[in-house]
C-alpha atoms as a PDB file:
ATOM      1  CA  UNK A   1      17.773   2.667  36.046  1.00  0.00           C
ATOM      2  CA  UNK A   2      18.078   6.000  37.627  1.00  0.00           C
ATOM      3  CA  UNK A   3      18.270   9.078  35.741  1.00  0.00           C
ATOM      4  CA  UNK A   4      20.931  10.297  35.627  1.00  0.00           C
ATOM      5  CA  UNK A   5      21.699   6.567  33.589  1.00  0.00           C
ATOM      6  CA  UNK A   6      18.352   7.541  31.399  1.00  0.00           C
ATOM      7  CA  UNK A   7      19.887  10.617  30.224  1.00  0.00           C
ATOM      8  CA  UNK A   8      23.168   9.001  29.274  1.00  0.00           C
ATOM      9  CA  UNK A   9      21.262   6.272  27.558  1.00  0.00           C
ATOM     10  CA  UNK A  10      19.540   9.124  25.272  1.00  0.00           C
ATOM     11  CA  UNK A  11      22.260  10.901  24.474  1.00  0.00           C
ATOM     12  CA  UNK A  12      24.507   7.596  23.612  1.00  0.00           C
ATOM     13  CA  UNK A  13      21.596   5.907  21.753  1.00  0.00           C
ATOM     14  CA  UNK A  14      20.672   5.925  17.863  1.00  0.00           C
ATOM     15  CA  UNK A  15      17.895   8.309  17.304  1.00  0.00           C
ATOM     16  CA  UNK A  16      14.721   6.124  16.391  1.00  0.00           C
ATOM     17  CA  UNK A  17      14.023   5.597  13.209  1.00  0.00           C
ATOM     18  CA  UNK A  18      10.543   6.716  11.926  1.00  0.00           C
ATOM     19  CA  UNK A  19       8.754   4.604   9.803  1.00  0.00           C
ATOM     20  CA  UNK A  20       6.696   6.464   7.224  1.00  0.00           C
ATOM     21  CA  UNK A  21       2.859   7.194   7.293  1.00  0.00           C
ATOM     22  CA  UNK A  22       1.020   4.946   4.544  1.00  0.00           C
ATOM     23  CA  UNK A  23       0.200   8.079   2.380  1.00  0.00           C
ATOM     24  CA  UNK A  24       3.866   8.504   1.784  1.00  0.00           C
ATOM     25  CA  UNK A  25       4.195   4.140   1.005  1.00  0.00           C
ATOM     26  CA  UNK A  26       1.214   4.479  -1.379  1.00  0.00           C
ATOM     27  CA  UNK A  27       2.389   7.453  -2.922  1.00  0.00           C
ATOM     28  CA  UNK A  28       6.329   5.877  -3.734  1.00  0.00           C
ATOM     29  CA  UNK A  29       4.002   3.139  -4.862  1.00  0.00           C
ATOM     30  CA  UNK A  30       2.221   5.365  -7.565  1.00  0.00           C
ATOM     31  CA  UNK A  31       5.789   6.758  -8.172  1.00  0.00           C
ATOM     32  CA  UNK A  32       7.253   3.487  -8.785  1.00  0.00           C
ATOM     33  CA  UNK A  33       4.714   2.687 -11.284  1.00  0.00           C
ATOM     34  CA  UNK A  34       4.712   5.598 -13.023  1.00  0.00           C
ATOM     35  CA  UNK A  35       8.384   5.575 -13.446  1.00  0.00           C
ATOM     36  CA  UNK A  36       8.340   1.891 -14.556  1.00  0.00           C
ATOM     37  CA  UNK A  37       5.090   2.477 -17.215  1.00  0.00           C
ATOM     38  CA  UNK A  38       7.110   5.899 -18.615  1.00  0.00           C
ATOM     39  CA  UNK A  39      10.355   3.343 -19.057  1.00  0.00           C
ATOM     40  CA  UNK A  40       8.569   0.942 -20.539  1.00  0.00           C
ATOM     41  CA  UNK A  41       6.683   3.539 -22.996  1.00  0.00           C
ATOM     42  CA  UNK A  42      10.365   5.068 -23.670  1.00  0.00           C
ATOM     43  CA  UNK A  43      11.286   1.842 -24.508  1.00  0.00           C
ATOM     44  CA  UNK A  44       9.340   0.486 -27.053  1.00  0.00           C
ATOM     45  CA  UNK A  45       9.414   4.043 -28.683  1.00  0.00           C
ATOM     46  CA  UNK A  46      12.757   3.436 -29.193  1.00  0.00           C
ATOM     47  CA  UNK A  47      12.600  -0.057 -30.439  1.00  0.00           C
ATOM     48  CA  UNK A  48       9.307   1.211 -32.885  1.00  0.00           C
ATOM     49  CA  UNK A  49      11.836   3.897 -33.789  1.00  0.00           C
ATOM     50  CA  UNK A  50      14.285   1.223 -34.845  1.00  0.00           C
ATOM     51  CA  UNK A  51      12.556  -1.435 -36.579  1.00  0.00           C
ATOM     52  CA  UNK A  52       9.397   1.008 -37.917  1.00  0.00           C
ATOM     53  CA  UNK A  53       9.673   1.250 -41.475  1.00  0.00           C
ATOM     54  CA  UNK A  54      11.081   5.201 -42.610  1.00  0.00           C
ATOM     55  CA  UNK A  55       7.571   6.299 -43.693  1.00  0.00           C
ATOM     56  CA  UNK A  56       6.043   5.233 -40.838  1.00  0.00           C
ATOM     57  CA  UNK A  57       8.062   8.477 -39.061  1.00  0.00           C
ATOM     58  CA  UNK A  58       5.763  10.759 -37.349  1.00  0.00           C
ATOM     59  CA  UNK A  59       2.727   8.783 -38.529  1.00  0.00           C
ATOM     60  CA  UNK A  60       2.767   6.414 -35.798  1.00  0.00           C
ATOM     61  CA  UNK A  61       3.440   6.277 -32.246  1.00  0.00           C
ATOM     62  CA  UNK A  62       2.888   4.040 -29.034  1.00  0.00           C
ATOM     63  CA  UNK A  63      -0.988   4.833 -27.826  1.00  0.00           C
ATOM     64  CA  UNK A  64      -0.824   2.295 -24.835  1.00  0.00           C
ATOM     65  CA  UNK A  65       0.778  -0.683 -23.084  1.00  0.00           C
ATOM     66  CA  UNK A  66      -0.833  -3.215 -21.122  1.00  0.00           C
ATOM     67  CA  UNK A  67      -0.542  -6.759 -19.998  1.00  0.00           C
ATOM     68  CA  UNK A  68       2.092  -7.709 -23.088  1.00  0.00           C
ATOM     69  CA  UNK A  69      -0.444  -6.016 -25.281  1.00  0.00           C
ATOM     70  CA  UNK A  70       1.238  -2.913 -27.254  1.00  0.00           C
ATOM     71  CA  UNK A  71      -1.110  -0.301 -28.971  1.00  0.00           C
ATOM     72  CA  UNK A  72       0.542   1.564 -31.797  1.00  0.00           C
ATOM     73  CA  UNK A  73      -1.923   4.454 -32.894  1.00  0.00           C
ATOM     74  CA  UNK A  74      -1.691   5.215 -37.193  1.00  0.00           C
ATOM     75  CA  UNK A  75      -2.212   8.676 -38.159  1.00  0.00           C
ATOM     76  CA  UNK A  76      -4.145   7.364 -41.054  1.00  0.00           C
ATOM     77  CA  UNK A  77      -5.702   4.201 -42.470  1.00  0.00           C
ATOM     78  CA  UNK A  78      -2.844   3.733 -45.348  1.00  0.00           C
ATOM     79  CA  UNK A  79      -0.362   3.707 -42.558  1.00  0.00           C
ATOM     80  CA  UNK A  80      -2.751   1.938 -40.017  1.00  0.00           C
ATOM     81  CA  UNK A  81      -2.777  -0.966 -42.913  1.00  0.00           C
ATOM     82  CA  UNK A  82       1.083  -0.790 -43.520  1.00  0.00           C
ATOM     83  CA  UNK A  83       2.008  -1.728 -40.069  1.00  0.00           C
ATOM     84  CA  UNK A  84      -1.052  -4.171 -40.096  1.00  0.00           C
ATOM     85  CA  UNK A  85       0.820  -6.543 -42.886  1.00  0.00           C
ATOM     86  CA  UNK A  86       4.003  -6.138 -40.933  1.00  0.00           C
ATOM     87  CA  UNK A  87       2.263  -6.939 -38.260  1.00  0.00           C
ATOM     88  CA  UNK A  88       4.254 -10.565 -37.609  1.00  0.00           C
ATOM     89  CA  UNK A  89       7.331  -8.988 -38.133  1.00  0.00           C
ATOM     90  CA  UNK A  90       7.138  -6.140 -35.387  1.00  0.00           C
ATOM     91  CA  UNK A  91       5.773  -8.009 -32.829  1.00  0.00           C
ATOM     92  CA  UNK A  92       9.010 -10.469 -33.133  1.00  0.00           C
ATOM     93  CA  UNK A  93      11.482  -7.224 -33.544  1.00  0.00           C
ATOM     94  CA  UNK A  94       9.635  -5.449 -30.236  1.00  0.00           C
ATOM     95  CA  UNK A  95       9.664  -9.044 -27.816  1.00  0.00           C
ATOM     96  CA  UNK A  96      12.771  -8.856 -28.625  1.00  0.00           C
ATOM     97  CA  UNK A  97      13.956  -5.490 -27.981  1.00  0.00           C
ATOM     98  CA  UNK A  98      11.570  -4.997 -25.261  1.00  0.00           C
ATOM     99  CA  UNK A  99      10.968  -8.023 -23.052  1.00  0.00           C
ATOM    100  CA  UNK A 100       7.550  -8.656 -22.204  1.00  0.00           C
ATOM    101  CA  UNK A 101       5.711  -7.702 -25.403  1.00  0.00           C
ATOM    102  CA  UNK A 102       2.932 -10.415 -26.347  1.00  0.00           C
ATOM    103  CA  UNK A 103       0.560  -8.731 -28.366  1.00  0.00           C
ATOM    104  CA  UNK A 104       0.360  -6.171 -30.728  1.00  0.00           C
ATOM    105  CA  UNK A 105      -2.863  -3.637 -31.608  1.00  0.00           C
ATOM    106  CA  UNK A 106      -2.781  -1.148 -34.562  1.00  0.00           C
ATOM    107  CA  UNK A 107      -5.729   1.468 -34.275  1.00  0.00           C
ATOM    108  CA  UNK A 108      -6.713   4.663 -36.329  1.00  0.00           C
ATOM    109  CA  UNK A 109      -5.875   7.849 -34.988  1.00  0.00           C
ATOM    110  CA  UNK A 110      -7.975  10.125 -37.958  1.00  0.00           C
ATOM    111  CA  UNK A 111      -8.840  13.059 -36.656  1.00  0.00           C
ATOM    112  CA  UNK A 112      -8.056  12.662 -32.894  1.00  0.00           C
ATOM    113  CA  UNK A 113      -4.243  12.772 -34.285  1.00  0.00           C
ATOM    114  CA  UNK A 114      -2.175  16.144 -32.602  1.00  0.00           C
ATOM    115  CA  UNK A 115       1.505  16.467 -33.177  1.00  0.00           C
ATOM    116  CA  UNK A 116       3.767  16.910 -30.264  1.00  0.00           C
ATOM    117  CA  UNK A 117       3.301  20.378 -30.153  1.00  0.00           C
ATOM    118  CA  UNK A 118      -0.439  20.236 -30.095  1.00  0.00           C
ATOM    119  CA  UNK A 119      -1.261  21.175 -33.571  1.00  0.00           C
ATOM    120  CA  UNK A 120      -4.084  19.009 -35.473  1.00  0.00           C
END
């Protein structure tokens, strides 16, 4: 190949594709998960927001999600042992509504409880 058939080659060619550093891979991959663990969260506030009794509203709310294992957090221990005795119940309304719910956990909030805008 002489030059003058290099140059023509460059100009006529695709320009080559870069493949991204691993800091960018591993931070899509933090991105991805975050994105999936916020859905999820959204989720199952929704279905909780559906099947939660009215007087649970504002007194409990999803603390945590992990391995099928949903952890609603009770503002106080009458509420806490409201959801307890309904506890068959929810878990069968929220595998439903949310796929990959296996376990439900019901914990105390007391005096760690904030509302939304940061208020005790």
């Amino acid at each position: 190949m002489n030059e003058n058939q290099y140059r023509h080659l460059l100009t006529n060619s695709a320009p080559p594709r870069l493949r991204p550093v691993l800091a960018d891979e591993i931070a899509a991959g933090f991105v991805r998960q975050a994105a999936q663990r916020l859905r999820r969260r959204e989720a199952l506030e929704r279905a909780l927001e559906q099947i939660g009794e009215p007087g649970w509203r504002g007194a409990v709310r999803v603390a945590g999600y992990a391995d099928g294992m949903v952890c609603l957090e009770a503002r106080d221990e009458p509420t806490a042992a409201a959801i307890t005795s309904a506890r068959g119940r929810l878990l069968r309304e929220l595998s439903a509504l949310v796929p990959g719910v296996r376990a439900l956990e019901v914990v105390v909030a007391g005096a760690r409880w904030t509302d939304d805008d940061g208020a005790a």
